[in-house]
PDB file of N, CA and C in Angstrom:
ATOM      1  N   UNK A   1     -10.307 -45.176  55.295  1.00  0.00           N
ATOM      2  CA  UNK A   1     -10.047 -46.565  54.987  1.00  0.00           C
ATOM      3  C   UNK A   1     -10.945 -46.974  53.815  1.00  0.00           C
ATOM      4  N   UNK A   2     -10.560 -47.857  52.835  1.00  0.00           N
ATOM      5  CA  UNK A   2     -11.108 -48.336  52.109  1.00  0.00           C
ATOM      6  C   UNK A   2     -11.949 -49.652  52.279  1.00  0.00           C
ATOM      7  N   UNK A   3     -12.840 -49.456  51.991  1.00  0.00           N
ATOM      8  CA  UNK A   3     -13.797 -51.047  52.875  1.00  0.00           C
ATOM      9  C   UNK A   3     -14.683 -51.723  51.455  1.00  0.00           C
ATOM     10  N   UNK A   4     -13.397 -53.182  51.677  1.00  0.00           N
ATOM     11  CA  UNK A   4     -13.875 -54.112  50.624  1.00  0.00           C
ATOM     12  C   UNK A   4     -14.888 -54.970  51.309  1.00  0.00           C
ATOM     13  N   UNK A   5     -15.941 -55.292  50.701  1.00  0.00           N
ATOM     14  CA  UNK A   5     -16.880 -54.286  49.855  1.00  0.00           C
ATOM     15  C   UNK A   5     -18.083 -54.337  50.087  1.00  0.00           C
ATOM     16  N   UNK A   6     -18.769 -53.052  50.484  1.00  0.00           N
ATOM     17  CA  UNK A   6     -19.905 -52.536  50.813  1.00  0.00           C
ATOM     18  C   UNK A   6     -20.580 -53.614  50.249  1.00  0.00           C
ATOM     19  N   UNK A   7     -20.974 -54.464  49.009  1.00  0.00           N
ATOM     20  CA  UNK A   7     -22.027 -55.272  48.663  1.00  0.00           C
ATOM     21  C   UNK A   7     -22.441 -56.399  49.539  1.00  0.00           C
ATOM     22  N   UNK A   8     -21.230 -56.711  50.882  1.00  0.00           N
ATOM     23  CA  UNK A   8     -21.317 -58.054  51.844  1.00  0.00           C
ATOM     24  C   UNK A   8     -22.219 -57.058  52.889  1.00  0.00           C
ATOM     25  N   UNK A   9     -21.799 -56.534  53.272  1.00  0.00           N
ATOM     26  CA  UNK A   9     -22.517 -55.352  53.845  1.00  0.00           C
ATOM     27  C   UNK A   9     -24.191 -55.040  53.462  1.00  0.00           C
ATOM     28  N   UNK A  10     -24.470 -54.790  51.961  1.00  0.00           N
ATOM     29  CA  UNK A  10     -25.874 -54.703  51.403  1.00  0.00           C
ATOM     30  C   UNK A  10     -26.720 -55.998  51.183  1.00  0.00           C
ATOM     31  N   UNK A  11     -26.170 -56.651  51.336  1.00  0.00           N
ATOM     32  CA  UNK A  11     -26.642 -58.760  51.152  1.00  0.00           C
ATOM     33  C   UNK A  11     -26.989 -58.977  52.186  1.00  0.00           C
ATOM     34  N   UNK A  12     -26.239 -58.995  53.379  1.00  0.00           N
ATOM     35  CA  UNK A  12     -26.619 -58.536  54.447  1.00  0.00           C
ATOM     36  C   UNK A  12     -27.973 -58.168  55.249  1.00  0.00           C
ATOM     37  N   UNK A  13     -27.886 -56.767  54.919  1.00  0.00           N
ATOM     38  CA  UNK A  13     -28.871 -56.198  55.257  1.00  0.00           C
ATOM     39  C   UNK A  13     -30.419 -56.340  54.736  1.00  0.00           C
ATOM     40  N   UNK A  14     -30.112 -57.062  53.387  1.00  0.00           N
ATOM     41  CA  UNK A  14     -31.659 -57.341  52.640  1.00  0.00           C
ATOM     42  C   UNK A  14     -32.123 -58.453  53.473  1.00  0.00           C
ATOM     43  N   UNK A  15     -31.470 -59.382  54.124  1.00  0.00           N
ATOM     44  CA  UNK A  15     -32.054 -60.389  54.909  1.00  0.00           C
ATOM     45  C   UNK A  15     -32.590 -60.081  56.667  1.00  0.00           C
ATOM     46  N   UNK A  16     -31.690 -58.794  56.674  1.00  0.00           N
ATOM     47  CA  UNK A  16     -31.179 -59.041  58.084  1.00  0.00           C
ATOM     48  C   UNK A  16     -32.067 -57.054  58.451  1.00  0.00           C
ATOM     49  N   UNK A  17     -33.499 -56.504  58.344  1.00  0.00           N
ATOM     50  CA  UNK A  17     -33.394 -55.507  57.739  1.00  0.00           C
ATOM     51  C   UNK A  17     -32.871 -53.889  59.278  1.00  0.00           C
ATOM     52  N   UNK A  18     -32.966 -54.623  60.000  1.00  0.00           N
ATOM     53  CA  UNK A  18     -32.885 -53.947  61.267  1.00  0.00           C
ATOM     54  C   UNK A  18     -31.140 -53.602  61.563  1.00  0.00           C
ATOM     55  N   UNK A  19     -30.543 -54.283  60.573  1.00  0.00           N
ATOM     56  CA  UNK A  19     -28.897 -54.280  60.541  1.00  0.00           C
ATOM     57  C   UNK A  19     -28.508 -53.253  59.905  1.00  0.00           C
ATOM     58  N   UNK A  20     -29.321 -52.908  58.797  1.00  0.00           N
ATOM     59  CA  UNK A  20     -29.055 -51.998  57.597  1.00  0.00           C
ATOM     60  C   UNK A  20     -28.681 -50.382  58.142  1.00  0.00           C
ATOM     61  N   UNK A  21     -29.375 -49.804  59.110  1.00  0.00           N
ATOM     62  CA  UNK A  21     -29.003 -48.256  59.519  1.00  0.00           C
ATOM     63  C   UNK A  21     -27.456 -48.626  60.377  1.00  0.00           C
ATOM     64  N   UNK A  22     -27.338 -49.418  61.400  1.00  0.00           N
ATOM     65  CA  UNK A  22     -26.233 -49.503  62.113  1.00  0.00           C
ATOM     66  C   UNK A  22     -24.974 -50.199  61.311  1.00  0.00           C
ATOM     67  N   UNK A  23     -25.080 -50.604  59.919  1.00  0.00           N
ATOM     68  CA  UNK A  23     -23.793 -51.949  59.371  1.00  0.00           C
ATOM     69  C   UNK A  23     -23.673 -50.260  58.163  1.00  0.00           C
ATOM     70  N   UNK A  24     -25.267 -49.283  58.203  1.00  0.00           N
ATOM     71  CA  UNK A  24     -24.504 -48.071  57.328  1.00  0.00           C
ATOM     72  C   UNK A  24     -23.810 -47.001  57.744  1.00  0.00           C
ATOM     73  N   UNK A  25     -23.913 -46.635  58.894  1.00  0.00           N
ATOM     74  CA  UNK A  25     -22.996 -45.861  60.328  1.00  0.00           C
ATOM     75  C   UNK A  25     -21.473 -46.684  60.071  1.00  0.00           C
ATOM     76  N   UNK A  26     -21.796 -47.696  60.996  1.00  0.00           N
ATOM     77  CA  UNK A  26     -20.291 -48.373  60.528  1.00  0.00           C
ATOM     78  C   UNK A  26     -19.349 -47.895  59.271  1.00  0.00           C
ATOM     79  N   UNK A  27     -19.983 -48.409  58.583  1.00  0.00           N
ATOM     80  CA  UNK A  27     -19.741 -48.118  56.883  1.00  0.00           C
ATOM     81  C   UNK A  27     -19.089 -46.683  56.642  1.00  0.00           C
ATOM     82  N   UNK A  28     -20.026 -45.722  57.073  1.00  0.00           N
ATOM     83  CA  UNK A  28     -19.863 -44.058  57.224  1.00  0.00           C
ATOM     84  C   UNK A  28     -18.507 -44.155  58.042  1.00  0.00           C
ATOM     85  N   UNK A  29     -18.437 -44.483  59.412  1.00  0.00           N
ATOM     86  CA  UNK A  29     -17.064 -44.088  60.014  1.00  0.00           C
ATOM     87  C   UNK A  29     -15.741 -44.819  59.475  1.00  0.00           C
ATOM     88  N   UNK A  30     -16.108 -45.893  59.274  1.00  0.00           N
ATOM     89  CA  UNK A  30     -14.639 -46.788  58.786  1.00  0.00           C
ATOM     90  C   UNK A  30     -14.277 -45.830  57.499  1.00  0.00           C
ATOM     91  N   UNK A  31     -14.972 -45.945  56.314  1.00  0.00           N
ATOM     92  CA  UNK A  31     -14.515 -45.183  54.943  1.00  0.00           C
ATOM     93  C   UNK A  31     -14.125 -43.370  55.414  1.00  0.00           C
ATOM     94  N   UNK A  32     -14.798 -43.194  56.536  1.00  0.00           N
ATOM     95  CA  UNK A  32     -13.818 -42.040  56.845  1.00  0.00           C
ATOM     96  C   UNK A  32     -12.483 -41.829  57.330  1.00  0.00           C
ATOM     97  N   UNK A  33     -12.631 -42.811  58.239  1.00  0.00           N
ATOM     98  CA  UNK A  33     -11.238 -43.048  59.283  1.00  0.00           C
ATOM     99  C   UNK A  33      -9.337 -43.203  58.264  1.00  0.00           C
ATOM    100  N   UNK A  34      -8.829 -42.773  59.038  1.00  0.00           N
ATOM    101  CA  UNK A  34      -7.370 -43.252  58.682  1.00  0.00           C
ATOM    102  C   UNK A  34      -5.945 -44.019  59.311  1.00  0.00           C
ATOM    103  N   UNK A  35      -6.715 -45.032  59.866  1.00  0.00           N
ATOM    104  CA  UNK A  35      -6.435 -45.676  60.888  1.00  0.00           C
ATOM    105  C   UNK A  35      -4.745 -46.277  60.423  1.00  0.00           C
ATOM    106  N   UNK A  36      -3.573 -46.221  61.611  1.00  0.00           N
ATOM    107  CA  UNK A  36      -2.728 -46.859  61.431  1.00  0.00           C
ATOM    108  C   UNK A  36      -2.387 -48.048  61.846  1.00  0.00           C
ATOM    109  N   UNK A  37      -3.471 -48.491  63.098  1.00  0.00           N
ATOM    110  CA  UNK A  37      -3.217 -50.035  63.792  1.00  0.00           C
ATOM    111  C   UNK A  37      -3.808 -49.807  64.694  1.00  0.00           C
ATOM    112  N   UNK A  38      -4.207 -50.973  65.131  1.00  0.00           N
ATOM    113  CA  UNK A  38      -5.638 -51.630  65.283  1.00  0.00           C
ATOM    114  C   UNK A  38      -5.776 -50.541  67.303  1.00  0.00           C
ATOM    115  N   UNK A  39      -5.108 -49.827  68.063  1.00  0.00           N
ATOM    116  CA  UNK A  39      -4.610 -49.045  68.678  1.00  0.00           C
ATOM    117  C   UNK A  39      -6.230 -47.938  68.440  1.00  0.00           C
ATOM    118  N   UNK A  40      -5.817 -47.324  67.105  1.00  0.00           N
ATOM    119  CA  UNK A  40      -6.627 -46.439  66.899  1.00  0.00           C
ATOM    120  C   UNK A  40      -8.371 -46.775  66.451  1.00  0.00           C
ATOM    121  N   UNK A  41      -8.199 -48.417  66.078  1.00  0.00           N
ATOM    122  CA  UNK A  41      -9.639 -48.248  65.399  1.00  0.00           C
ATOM    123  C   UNK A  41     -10.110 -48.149  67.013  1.00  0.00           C
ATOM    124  N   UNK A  42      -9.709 -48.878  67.998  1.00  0.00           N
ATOM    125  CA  UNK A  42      -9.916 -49.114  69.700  1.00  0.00           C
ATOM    126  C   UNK A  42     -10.392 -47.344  69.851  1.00  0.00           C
ATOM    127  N   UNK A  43     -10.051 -46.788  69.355  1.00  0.00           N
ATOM    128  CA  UNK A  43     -10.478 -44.983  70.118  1.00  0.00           C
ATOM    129  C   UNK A  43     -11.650 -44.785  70.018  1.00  0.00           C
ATOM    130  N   UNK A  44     -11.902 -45.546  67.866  1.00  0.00           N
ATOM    131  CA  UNK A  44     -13.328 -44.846  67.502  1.00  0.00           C
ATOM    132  C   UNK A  44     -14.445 -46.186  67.873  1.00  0.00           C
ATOM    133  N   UNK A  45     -14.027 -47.474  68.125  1.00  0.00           N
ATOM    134  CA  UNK A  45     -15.421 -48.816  68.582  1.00  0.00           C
ATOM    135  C   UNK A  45     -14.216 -49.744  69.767  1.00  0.00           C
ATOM    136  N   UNK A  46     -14.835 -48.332  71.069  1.00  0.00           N
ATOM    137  CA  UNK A  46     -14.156 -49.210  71.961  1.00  0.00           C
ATOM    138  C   UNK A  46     -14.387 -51.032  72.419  1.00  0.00           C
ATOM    139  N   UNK A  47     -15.465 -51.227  71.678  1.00  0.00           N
ATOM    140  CA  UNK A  47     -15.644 -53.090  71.930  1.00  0.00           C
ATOM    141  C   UNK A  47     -14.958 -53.400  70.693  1.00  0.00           C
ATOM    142  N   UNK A  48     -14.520 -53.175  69.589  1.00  0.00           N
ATOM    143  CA  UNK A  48     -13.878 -53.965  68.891  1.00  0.00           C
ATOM    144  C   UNK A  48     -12.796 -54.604  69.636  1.00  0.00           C
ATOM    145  N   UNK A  49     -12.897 -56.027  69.284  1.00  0.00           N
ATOM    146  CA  UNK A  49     -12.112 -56.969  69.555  1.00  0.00           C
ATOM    147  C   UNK A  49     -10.797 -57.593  68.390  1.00  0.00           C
ATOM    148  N   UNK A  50      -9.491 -57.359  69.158  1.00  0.00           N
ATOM    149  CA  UNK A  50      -8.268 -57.548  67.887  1.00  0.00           C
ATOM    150  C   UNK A  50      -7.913 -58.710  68.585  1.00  0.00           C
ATOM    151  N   UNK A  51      -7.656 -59.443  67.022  1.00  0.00           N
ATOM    152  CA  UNK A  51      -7.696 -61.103  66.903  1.00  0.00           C
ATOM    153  C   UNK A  51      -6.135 -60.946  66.081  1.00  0.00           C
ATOM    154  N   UNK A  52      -5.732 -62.466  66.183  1.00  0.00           N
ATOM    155  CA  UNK A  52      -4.219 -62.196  65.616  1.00  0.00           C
ATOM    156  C   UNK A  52      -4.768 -62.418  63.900  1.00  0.00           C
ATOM    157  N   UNK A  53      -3.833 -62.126  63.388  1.00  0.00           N
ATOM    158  CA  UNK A  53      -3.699 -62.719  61.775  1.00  0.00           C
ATOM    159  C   UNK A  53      -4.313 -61.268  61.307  1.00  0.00           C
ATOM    160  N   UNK A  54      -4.428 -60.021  62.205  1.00  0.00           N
ATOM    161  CA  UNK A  54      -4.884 -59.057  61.269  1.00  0.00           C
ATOM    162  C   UNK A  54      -6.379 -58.949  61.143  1.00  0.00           C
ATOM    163  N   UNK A  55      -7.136 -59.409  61.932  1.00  0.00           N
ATOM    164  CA  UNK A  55      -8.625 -59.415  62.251  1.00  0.00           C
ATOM    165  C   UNK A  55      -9.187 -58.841  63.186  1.00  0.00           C
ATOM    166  N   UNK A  56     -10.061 -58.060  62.494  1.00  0.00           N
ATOM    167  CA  UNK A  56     -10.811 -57.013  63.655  1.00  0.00           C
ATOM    168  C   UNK A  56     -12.075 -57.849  63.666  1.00  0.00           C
ATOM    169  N   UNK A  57     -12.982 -57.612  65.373  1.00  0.00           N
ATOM    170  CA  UNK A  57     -14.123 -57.966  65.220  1.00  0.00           C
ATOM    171  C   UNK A  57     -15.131 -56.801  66.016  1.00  0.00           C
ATOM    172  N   UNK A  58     -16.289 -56.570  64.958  1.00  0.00           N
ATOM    173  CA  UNK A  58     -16.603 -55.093  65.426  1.00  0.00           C
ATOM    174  C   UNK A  58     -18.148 -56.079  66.038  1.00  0.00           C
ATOM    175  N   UNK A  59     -18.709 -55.510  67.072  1.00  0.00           N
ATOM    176  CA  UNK A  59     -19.864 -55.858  67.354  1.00  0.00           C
ATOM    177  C   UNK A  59     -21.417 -55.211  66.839  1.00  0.00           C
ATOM    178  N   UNK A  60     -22.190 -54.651  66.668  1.00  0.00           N
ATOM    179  CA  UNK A  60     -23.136 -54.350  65.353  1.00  0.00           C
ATOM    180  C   UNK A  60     -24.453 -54.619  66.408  1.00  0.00           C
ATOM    181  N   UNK A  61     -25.181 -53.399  66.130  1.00  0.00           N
ATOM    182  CA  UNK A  61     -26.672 -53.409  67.069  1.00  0.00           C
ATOM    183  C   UNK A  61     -26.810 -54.001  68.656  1.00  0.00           C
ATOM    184  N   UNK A  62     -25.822 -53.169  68.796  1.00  0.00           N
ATOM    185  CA  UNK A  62     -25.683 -54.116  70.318  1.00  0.00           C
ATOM    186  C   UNK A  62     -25.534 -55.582  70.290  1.00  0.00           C
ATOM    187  N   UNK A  63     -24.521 -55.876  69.436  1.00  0.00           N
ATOM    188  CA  UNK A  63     -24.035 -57.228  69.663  1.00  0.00           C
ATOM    189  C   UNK A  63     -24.367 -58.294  69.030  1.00  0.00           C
ATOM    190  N   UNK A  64     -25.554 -57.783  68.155  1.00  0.00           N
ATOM    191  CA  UNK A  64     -26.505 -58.683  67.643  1.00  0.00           C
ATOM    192  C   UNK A  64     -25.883 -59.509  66.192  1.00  0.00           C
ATOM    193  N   UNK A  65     -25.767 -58.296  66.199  1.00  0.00           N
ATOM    194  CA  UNK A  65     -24.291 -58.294  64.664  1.00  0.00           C
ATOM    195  C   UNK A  65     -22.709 -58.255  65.229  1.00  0.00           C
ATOM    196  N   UNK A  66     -22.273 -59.348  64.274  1.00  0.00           N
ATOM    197  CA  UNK A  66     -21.104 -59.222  64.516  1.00  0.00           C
ATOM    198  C   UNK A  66     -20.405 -59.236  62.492  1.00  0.00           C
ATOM    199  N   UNK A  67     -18.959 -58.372  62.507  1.00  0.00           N
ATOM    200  CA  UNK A  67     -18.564 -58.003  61.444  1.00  0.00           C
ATOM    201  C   UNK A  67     -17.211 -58.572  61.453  1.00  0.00           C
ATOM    202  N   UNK A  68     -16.528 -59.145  60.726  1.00  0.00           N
ATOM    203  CA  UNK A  68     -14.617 -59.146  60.874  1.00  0.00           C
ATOM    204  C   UNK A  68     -14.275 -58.951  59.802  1.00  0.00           C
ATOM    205  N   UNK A  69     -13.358 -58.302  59.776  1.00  0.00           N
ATOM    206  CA  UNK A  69     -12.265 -57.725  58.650  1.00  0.00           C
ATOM    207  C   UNK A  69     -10.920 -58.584  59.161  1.00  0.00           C
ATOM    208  N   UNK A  70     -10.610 -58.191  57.881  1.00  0.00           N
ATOM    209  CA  UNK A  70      -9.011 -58.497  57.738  1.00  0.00           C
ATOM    210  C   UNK A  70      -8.671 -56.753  57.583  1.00  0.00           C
ATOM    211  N   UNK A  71      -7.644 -56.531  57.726  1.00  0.00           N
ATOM    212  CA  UNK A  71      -6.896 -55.107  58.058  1.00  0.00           C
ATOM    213  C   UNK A  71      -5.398 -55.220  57.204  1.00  0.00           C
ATOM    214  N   UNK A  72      -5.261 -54.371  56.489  1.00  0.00           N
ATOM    215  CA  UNK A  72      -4.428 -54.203  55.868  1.00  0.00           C
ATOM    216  C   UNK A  72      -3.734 -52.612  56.013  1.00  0.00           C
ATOM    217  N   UNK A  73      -3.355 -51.943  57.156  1.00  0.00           N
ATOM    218  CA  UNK A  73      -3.013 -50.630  57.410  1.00  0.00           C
ATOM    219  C   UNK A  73      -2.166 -49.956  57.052  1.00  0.00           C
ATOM    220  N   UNK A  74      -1.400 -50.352  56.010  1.00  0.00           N
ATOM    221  CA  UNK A  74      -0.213 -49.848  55.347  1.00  0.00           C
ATOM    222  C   UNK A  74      -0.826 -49.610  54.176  1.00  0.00           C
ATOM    223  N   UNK A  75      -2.116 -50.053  53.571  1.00  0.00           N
ATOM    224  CA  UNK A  75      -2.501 -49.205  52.560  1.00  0.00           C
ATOM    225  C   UNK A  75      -3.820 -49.150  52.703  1.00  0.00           C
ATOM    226  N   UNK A  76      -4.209 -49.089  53.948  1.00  0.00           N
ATOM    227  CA  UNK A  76      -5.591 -48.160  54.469  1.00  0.00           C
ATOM    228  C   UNK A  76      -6.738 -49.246  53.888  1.00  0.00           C
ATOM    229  N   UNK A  77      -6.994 -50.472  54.100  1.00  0.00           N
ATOM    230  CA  UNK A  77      -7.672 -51.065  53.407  1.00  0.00           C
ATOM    231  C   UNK A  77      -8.253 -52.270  54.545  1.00  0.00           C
ATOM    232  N   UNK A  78      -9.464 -52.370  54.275  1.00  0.00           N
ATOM    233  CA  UNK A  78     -10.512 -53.190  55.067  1.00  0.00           C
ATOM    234  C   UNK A  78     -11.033 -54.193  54.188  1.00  0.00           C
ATOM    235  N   UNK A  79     -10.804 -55.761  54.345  1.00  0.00           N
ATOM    236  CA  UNK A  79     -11.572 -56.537  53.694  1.00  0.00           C
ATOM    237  C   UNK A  79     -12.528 -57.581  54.750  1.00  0.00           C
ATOM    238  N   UNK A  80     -13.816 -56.951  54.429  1.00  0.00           N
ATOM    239  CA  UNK A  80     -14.783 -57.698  55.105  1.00  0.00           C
ATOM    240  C   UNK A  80     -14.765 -59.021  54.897  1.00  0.00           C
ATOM    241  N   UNK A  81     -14.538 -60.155  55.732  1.00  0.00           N
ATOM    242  CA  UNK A  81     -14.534 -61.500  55.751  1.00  0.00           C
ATOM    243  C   UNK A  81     -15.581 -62.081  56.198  1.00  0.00           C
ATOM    244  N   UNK A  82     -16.546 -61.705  57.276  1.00  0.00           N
ATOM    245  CA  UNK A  82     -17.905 -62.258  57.883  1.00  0.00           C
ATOM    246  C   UNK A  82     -19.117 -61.011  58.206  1.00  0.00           C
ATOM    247  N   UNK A  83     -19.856 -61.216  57.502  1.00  0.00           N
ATOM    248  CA  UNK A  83     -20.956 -60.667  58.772  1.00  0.00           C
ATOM    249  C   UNK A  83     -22.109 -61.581  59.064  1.00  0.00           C
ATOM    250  N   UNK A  84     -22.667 -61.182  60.394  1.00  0.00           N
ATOM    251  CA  UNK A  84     -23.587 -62.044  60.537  1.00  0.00           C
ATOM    252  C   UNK A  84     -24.074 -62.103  61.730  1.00  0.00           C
ATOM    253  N   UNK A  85     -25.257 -63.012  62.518  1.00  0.00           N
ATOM    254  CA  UNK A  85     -25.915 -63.258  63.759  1.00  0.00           C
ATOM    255  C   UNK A  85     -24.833 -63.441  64.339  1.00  0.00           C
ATOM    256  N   UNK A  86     -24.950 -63.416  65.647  1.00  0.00           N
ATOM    257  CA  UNK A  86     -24.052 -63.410  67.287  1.00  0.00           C
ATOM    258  C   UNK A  86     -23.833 -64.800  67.048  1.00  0.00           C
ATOM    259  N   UNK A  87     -25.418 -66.150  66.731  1.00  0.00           N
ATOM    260  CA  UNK A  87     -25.154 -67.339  66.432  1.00  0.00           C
ATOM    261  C   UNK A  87     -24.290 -67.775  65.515  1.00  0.00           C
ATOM    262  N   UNK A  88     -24.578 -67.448  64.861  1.00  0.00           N
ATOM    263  CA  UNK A  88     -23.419 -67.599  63.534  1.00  0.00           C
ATOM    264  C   UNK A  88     -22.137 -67.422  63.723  1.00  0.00           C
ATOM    265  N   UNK A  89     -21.724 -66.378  64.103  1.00  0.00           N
ATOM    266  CA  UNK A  89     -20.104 -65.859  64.812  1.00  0.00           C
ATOM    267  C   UNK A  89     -19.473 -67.557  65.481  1.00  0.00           C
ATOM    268  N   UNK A  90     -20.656 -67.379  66.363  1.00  0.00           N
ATOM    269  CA  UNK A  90     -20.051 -68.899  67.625  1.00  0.00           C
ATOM    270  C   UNK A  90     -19.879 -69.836  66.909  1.00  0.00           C
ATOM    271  N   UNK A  91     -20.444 -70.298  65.699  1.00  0.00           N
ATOM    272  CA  UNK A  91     -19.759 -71.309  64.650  1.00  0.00           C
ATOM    273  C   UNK A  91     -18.616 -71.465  63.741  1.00  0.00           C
ATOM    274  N   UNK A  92     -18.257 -70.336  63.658  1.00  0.00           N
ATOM    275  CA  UNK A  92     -16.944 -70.025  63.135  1.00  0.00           C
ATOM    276  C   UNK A  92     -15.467 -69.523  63.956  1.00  0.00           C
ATOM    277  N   UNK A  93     -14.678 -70.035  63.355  1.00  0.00           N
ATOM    278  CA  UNK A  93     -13.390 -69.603  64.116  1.00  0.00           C
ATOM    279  C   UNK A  93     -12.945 -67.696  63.310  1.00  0.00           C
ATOM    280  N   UNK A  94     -12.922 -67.011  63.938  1.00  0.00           N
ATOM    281  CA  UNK A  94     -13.170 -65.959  63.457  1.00  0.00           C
ATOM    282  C   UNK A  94     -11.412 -65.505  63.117  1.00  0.00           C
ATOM    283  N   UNK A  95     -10.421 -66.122  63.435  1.00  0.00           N
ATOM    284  CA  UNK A  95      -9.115 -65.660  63.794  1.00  0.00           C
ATOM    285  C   UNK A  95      -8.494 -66.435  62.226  1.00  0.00           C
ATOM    286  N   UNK A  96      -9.599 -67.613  61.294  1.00  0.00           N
ATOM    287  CA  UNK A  96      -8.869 -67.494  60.236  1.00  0.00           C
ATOM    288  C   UNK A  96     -10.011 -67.537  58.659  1.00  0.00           C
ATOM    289  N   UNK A  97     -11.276 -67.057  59.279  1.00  0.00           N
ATOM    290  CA  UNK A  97     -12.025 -66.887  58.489  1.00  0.00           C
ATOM    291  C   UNK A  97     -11.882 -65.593  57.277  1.00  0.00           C
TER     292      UNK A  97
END
């Protein structure tokens, strides 16, 4: 999968620095994966949570982190829409962020 774009991911982590090994794992398996629907990402992060509109929500350091994409699986493509604190998540509606 292609994952737009690692730099939300590295912004991230300069604030956040305990995020940085587990949001780069992530990083490592998604850009490997070849996922066809949302079925399969469920095999490789059995807590990801599928939201309608095409939104995945992956959970990050035991929960601490939370990540959502938008999913685009017909041409293998991940666009990161949030990352951030567990607090932060609960302020946002994550299904059209």
């Amino acid at each position: 999968m292609r994952v737009i774009a690692k730099s939300t991911l590295r912004s991230f982590w300069e604030h956040h620095a305990d995020a940085e090994v587990p949001l780069k794992t992530w990083y490592k398996i998604v850009e490997k994966a070849d996922w066809s629907d949302s079925n399969e990402v469920k095999r490789d992060f059995a807590s990801v949570s599928i939201l309608g509109n095409n939104r995945l929500v992956f959970n990050i350091k035991g929960n601490k982190y939370r990540i959502i994409v938008f999913t685009m699986f017909k041409y293998r493509k991940i666009f990161i829409r949030f990352v951030g604190t567990h607090a932060q998540y609960d302020k946002i509606d994550a299904a059209t962020i």
